[in-house]
N, C-alpha and C. Protein backbone atom coordinates (compact mmCIF):
# COMPACT_ATOMS: atom_id res chain seq x y z
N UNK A 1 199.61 182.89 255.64
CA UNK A 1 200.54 183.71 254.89
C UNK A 1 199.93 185.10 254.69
N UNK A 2 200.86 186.42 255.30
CA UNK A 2 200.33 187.31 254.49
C UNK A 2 201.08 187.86 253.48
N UNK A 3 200.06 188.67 252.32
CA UNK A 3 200.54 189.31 251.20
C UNK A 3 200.57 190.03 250.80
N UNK A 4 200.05 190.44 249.58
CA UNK A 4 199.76 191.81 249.03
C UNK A 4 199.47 191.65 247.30
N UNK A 5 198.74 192.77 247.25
CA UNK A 5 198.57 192.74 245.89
C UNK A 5 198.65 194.09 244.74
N UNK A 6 197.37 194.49 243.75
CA UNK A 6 197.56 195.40 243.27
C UNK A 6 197.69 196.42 243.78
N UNK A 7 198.55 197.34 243.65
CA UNK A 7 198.65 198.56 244.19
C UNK A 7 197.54 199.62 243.98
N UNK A 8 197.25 199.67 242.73
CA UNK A 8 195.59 200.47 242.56
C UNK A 8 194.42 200.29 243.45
N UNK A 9 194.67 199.57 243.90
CA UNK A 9 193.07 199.28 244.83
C UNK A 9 193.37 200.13 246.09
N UNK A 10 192.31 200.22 246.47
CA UNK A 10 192.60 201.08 247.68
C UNK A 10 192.84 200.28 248.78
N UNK A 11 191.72 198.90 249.15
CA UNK A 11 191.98 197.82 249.92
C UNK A 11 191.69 196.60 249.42
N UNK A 12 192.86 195.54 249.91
CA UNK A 12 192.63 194.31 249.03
C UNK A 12 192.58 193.24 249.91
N UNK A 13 191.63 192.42 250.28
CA UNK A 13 191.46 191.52 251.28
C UNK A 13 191.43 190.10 250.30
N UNK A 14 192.23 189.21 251.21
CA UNK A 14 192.78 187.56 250.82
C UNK A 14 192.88 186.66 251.55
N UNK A 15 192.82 185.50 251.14
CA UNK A 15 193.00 184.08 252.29
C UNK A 15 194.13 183.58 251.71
N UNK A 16 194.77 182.98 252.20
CA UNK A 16 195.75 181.85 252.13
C UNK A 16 196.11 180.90 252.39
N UNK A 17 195.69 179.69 251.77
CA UNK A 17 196.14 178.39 252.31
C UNK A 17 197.44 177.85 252.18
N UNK A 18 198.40 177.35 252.81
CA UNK A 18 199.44 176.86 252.41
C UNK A 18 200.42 175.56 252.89
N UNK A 19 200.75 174.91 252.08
CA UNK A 19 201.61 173.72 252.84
C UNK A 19 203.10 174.26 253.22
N UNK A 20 203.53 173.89 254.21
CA UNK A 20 204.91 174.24 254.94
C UNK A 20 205.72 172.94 255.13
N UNK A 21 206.76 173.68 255.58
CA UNK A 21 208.08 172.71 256.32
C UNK A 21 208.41 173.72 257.22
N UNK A 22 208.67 172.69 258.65
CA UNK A 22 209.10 173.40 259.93
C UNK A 22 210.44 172.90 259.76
N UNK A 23 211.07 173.59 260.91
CA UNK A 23 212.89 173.05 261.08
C UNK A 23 212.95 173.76 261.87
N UNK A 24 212.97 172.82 263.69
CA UNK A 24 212.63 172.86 264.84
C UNK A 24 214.34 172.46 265.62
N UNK A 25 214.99 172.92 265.74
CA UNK A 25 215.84 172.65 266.15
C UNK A 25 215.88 172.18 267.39
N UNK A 26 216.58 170.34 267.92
CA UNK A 26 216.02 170.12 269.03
C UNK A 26 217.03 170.70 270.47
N UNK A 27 216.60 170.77 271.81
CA UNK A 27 217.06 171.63 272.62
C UNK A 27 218.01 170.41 273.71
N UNK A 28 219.21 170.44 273.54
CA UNK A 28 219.94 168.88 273.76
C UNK A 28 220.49 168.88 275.17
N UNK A 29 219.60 170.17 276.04
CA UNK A 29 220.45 170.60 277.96
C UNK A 29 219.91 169.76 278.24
N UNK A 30 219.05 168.51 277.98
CA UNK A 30 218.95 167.45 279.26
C UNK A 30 219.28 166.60 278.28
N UNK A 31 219.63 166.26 277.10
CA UNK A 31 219.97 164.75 276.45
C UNK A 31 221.04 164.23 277.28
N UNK A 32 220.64 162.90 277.78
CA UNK A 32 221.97 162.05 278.16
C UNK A 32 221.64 161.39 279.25
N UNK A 33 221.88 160.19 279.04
CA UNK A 33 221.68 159.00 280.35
C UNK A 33 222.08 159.89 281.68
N UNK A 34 220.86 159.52 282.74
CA UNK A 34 219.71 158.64 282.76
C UNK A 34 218.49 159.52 282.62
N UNK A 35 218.67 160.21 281.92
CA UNK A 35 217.67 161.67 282.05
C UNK A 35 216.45 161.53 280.89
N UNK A 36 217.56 161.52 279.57
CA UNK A 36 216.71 162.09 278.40
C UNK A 36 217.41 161.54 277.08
N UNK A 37 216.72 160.00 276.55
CA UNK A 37 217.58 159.48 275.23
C UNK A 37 218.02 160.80 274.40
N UNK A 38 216.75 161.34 273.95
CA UNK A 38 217.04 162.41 272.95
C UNK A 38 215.45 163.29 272.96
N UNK A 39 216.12 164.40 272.49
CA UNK A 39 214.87 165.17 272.30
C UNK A 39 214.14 165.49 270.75
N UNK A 40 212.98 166.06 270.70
CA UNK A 40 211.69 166.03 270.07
C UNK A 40 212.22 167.19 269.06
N UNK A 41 212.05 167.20 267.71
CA UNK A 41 212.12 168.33 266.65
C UNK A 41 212.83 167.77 265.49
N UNK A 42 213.55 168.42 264.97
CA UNK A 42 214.38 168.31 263.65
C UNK A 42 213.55 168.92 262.31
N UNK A 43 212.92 167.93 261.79
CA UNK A 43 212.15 168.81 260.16
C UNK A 43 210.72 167.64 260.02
N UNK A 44 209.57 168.63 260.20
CA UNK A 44 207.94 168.54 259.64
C UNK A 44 207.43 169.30 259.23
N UNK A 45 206.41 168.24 258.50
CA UNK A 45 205.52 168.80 257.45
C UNK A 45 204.26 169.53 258.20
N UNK A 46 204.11 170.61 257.60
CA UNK A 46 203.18 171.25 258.79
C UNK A 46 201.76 171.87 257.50
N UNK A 47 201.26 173.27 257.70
CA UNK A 47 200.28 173.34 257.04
C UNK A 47 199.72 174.88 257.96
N UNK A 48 199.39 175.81 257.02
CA UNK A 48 199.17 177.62 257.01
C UNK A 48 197.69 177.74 256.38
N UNK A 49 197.41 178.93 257.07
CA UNK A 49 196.28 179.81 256.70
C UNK A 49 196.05 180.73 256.76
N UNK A 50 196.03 181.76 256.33
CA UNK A 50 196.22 183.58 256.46
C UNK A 50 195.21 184.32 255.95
N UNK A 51 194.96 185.20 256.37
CA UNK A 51 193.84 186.46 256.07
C UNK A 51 194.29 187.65 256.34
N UNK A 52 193.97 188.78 255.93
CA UNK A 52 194.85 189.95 255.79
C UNK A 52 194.26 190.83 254.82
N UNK A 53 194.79 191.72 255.23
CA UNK A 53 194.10 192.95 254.28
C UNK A 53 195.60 193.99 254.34
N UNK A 54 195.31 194.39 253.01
CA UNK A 54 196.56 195.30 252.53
C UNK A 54 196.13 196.65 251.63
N UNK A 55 196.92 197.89 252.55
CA UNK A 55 195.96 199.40 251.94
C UNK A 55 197.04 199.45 250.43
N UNK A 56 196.26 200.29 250.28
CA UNK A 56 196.97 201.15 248.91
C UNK A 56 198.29 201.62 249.31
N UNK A 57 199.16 201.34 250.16
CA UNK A 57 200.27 202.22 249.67
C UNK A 57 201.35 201.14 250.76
N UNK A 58 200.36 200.12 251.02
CA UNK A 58 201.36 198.81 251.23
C UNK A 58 201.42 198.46 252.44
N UNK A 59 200.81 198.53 253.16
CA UNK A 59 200.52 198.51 254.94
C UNK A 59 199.81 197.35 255.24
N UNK A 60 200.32 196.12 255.44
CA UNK A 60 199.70 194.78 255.37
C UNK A 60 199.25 194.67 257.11
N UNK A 61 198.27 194.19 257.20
CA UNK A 61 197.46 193.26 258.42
C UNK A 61 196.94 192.41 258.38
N UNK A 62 196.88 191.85 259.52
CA UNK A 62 196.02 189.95 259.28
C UNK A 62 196.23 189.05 260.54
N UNK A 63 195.95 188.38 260.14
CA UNK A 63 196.15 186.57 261.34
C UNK A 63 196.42 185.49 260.24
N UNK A 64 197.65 185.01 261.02
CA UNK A 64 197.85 183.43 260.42
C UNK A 64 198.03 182.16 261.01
N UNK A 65 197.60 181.05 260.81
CA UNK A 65 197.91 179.82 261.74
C UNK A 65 198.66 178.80 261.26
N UNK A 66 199.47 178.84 261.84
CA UNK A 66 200.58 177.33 261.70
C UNK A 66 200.50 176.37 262.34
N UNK A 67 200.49 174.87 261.56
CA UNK A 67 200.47 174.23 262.54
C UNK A 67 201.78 172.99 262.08
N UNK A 68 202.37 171.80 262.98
CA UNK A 68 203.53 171.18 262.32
C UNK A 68 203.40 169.51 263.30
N UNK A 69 204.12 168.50 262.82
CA UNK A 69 203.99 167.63 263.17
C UNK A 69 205.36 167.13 263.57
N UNK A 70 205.14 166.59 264.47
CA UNK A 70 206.83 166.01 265.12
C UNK A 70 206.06 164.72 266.43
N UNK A 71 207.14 163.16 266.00
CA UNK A 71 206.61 162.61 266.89
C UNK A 71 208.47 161.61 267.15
N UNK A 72 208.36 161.57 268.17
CA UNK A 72 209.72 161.00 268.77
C UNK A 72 209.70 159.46 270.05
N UNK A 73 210.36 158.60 269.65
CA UNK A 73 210.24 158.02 270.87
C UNK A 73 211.54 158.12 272.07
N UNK A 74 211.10 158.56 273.01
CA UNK A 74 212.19 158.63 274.30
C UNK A 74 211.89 157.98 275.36
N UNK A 75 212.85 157.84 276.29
CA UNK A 75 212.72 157.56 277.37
C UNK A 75 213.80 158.01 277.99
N UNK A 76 214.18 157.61 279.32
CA UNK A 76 214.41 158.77 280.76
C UNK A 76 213.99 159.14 281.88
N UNK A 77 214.33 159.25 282.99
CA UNK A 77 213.87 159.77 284.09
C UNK A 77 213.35 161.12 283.83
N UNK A 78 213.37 161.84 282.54
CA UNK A 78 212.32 163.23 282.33
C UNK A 78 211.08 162.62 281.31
N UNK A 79 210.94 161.62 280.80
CA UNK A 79 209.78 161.11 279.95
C UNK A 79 208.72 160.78 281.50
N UNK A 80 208.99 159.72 281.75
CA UNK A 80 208.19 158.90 282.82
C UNK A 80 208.56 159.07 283.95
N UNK A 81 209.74 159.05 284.45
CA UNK A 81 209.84 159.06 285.97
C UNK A 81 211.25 158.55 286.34
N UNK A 82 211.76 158.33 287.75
CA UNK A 82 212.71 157.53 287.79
C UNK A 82 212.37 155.48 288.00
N UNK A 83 213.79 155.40 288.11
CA UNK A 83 213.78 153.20 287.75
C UNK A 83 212.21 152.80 288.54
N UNK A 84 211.82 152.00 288.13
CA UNK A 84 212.11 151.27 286.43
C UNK A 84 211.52 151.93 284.94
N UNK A 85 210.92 152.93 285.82
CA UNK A 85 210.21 153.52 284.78
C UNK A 85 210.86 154.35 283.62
N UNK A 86 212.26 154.77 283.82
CA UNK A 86 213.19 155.41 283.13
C UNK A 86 213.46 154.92 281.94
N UNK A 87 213.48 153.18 281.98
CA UNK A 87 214.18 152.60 281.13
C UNK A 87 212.83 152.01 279.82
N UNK A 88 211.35 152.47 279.74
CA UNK A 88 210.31 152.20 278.69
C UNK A 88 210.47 153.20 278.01
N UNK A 89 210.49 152.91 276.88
CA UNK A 89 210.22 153.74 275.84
C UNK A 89 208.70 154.66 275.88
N UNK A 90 208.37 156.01 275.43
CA UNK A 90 207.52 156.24 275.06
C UNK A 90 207.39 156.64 273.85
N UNK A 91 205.74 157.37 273.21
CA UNK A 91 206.03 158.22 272.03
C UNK A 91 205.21 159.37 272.68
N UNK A 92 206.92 160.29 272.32
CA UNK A 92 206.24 161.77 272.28
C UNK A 92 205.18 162.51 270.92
N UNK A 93 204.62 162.74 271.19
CA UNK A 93 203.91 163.68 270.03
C UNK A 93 203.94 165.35 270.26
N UNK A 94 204.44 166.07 268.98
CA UNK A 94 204.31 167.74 269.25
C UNK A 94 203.63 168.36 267.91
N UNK A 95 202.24 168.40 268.16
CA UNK A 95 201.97 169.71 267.24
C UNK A 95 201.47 170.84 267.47
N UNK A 96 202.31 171.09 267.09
CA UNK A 96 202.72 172.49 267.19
C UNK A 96 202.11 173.73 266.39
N UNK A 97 201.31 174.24 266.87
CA UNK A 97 200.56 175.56 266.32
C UNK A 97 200.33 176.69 267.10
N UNK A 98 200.23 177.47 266.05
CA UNK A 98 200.28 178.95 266.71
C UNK A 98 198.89 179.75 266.28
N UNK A 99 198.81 181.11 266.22
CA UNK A 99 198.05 181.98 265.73
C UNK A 99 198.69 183.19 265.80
N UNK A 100 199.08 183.78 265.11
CA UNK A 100 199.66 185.20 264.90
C UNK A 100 198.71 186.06 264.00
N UNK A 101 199.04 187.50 265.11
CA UNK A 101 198.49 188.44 264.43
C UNK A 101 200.29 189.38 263.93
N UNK A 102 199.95 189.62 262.34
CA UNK A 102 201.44 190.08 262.08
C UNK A 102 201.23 191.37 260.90
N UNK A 103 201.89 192.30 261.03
CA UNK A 103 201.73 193.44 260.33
C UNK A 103 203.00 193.71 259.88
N UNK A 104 202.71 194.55 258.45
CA UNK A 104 204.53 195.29 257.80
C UNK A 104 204.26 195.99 256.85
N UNK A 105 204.85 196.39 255.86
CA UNK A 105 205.06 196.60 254.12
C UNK A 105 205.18 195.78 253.46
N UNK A 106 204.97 196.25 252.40
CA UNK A 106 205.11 195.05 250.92
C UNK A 106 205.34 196.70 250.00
N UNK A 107 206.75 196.01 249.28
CA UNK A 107 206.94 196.91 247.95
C UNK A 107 206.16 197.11 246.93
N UNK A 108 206.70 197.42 246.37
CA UNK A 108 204.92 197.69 244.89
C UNK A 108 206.11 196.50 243.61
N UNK A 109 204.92 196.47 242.35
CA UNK A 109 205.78 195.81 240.86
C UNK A 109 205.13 194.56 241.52
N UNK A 110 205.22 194.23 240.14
CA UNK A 110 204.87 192.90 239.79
C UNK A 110 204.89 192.24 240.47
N UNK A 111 205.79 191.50 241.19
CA UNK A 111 206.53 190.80 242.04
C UNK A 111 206.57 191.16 243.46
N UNK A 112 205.98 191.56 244.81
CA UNK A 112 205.91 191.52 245.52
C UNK A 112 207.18 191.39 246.75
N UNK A 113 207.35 191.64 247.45
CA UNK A 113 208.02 191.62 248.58
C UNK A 113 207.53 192.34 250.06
N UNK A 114 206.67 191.39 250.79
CA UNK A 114 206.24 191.81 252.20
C UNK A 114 207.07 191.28 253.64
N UNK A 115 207.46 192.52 254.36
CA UNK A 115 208.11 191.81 255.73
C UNK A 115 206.73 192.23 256.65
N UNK A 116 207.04 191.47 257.71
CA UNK A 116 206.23 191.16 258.89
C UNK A 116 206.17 190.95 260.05
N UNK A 117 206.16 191.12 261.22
CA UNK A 117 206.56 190.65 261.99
C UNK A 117 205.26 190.96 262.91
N UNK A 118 204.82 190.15 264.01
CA UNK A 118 204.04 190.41 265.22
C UNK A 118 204.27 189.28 266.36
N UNK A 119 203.13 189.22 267.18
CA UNK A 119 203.08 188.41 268.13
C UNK A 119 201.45 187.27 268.07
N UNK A 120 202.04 186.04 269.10
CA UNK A 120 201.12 185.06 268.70
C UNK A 120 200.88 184.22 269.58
N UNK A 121 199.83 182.75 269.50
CA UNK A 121 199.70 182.91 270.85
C UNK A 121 199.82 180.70 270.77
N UNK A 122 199.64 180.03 271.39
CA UNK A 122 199.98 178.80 271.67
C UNK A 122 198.58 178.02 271.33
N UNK A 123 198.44 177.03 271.03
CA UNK A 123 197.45 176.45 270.99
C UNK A 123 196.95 174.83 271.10
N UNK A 124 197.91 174.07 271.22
CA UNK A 124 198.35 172.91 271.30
C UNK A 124 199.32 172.38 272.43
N UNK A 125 199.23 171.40 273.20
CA UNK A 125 199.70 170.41 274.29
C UNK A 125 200.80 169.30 273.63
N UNK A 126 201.65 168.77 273.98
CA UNK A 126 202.33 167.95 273.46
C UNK A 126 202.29 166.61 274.02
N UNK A 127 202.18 165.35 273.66
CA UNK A 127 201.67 164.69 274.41
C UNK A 127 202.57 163.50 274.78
N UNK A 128 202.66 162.38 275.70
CA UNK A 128 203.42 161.42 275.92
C UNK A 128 202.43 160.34 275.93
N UNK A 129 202.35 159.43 275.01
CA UNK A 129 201.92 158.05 275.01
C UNK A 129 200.16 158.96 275.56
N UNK A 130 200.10 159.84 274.39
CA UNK A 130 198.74 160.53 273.79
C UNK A 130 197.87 161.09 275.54
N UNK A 131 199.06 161.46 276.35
CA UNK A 131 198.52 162.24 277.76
C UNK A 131 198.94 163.27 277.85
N UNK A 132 198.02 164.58 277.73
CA UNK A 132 198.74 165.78 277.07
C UNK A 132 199.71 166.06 278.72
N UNK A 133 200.61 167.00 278.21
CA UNK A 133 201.84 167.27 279.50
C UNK A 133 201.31 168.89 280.13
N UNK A 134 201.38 168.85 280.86
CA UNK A 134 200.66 170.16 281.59
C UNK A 134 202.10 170.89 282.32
N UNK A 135 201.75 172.52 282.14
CA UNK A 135 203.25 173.21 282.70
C UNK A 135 203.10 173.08 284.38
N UNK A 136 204.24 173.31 284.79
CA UNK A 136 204.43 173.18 286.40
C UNK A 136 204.08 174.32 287.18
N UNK A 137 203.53 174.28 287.94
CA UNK A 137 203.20 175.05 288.51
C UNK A 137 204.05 176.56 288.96
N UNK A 138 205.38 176.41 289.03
CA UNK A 138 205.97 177.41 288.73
C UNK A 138 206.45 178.24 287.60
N UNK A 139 205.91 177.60 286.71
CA UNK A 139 206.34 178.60 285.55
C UNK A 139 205.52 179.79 285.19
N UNK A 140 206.25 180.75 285.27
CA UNK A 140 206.04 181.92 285.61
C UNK A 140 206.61 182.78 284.37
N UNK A 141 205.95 183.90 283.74
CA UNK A 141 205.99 184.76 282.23
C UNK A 141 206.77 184.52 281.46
N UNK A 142 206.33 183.32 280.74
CA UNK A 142 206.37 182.97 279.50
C UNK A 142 205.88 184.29 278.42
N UNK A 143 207.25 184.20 277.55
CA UNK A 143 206.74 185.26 276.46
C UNK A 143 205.74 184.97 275.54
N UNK A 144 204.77 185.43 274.84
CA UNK A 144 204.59 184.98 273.63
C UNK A 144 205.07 184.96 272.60
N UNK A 145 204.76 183.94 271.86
CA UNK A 145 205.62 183.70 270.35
C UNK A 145 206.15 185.17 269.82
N UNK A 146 207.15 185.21 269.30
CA UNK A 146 207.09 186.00 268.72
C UNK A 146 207.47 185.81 267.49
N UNK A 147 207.28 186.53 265.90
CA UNK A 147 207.52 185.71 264.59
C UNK A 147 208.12 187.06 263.90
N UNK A 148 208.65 187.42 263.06
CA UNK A 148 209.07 187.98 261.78
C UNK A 148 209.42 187.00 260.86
N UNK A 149 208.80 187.85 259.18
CA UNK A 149 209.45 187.01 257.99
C UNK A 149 209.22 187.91 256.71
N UNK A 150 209.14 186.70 255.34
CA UNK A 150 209.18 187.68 254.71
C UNK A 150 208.34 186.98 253.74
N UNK A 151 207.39 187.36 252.94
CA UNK A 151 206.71 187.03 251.42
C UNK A 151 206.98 187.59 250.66
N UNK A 152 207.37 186.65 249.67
CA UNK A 152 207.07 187.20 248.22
C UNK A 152 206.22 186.82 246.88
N UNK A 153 205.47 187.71 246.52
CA UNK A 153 204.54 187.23 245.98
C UNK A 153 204.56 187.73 244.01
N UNK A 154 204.02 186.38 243.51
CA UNK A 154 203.75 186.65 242.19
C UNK A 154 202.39 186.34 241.71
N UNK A 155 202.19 187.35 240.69
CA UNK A 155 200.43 187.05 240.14
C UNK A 155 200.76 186.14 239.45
N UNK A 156 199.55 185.33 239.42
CA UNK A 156 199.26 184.11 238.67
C UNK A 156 197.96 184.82 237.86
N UNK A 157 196.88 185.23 238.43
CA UNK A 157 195.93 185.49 237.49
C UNK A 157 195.18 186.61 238.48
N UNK A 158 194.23 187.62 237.74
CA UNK A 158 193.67 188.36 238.71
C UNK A 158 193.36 188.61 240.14
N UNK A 159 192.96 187.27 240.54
CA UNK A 159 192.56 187.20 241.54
C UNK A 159 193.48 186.00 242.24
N UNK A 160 194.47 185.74 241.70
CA UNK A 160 195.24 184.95 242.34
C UNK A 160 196.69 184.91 242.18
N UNK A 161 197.89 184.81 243.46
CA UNK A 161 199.05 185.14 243.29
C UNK A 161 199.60 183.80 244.17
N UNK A 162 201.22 183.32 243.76
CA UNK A 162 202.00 182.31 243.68
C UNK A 162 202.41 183.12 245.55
N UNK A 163 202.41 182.70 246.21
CA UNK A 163 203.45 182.94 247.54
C UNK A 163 204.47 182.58 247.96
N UNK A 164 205.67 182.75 248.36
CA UNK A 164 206.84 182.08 249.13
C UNK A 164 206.79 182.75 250.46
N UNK A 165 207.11 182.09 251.66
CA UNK A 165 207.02 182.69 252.93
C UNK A 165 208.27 181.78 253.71
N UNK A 166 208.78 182.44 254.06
CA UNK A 166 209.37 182.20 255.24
C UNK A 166 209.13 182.63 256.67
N UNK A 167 208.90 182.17 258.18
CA UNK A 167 208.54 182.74 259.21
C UNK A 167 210.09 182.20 260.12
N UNK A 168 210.36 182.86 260.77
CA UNK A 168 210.92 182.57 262.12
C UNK A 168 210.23 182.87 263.78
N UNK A 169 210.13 181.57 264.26
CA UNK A 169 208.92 182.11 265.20
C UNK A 169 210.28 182.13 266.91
N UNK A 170 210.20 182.99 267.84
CA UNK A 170 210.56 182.17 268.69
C UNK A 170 209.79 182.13 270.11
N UNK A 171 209.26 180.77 270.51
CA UNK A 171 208.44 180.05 271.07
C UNK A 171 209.01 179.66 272.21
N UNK A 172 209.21 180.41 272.90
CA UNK A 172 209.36 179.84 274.88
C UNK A 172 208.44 178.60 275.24
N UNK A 173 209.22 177.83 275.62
CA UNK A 173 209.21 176.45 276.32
C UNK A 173 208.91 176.70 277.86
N UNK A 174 208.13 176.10 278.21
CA UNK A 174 207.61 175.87 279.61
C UNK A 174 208.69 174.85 280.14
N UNK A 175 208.86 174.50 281.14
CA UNK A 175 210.04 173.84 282.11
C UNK A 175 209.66 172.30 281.76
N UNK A 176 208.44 171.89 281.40
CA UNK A 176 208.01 170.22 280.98
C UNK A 176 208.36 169.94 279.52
N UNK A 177 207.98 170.99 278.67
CA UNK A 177 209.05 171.20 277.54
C UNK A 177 210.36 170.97 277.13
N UNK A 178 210.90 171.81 278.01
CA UNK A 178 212.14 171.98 277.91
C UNK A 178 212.91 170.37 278.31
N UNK A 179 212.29 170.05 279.14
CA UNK A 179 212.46 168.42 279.65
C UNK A 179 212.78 167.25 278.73
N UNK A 180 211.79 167.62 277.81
CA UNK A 180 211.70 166.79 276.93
C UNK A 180 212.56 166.83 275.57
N UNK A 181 213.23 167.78 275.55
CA UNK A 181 214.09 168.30 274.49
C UNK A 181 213.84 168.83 273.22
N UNK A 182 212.36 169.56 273.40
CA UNK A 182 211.67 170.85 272.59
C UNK A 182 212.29 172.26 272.72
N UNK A 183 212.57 172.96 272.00
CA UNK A 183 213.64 173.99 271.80
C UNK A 183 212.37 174.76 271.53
N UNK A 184 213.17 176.24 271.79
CA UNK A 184 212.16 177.85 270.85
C UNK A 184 211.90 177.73 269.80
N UNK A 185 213.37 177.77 269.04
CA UNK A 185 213.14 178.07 267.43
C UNK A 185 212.68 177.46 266.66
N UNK A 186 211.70 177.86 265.84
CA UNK A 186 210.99 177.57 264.81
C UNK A 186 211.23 178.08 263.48
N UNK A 187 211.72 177.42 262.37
CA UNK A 187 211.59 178.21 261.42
C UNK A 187 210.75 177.41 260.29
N UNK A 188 209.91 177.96 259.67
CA UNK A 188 208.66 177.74 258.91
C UNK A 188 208.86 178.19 257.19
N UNK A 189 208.98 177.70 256.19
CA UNK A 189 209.22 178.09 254.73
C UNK A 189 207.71 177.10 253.94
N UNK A 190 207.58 178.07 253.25
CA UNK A 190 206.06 177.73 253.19
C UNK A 190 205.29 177.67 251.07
N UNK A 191 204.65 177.20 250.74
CA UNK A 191 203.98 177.72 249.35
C UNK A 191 202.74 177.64 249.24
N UNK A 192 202.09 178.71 249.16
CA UNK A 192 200.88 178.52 248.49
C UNK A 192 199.95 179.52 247.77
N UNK A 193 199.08 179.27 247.75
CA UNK A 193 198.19 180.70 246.11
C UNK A 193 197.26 181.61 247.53
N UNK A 194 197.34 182.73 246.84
CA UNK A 194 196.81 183.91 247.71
C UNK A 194 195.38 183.93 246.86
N UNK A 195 193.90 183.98 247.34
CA UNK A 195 193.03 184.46 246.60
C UNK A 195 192.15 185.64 247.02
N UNK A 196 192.15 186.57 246.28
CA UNK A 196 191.16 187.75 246.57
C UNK A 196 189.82 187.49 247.11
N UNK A 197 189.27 187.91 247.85
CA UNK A 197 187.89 187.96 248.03
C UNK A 197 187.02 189.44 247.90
N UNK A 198 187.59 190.56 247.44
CA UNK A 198 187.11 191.91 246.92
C UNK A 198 187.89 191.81 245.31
């Protein structure tokens, strides 16, 4: 998460830990016999960490990492293969994390309000019956993540402030992905305490 704080300081550097909820919307172009029971997403519990530094007159920078949990069982001629293999169940697993570097403003008062937006980068494999899935050889420029959102922040005590965050990330799918019925969008709503370290 990034934030912001007193406006008097000239620079104010912070960490942030935070628990989240993702809401992964799943991507349904291959659901449907004999292909693809169903695909991977809907709503997990995931988990943030942010660092950042913010000048005097509200110019926020930093890195943050998300990460989220989603596990599905499918089967299909896009899980395993074609007959007989179409018709076993597997379990998919997706967690899902990122790393963003994200910059913006934050208003001044009590109460806080920072937008944000940057770019970010992948960090995690998704796996089938725990064998991570590797992209195909033709896939060819994939964007990176890209995220905007917004914090708002309240002091709790000197050195520590209440956060709300929301992120929207959107996350290009590789063609083995997409297979599986993992979608871009990500959206991430988040809480946790900001603490000073100056």
């Amino acid at each position: 998460m990034l934030i912001t704080t007193n406006a008097n300081a000239q620079v104010d550097v912070g960490i942030t830990p935070a628990a989240l909820v993702s809401f992964q919307p799943v991507d349904d172009a291959y659901v449907g016999s004999p292909y693809l029971s169903e695909g991977i997403g809907g709503i997990g519990p995931g988990l943030s960490g942010g660092f950042n530094v913010i000048a005097a007159k509200g110019f926020v920078i930093g890195a943050e990492y998300t990460t989220a949990w989603f596990e599905q069982e499918q089967s299909g001629r896009l899980v395993r293969g074609g007959f007989p293999l179409e018709s076993i169940p597997a379990t998919t697993k997706l967690r899902d994390s990122m790393i963003s570097i994200l910059a913006g403003y934050a208003t001044s008062g009590s109460t806080r309000v920072a937008f944000l937006g940057g770019v970010g980068a992948r960090l995690d494999r998704t796996t089938i019956d725990d064998v991570e899935q590797e992209k195909y050889d033709n896939d060819e420029g994939e964007l990176l993540p890209l995220t905007g959102g917004v914090d708002v922040i309240r002091p709790l005590s000197s050195r520590a402030q209440l956060v709300i965050s929301g992120r929207y990330t959107y996350n290009q799918r590789h063609t083995r992905l997409q297979y599986l019925g993992i979608g871009p969008h990500v959206i991430r709503a988040g809480a946790g305490v900001r603490i000073r370290l100056n």
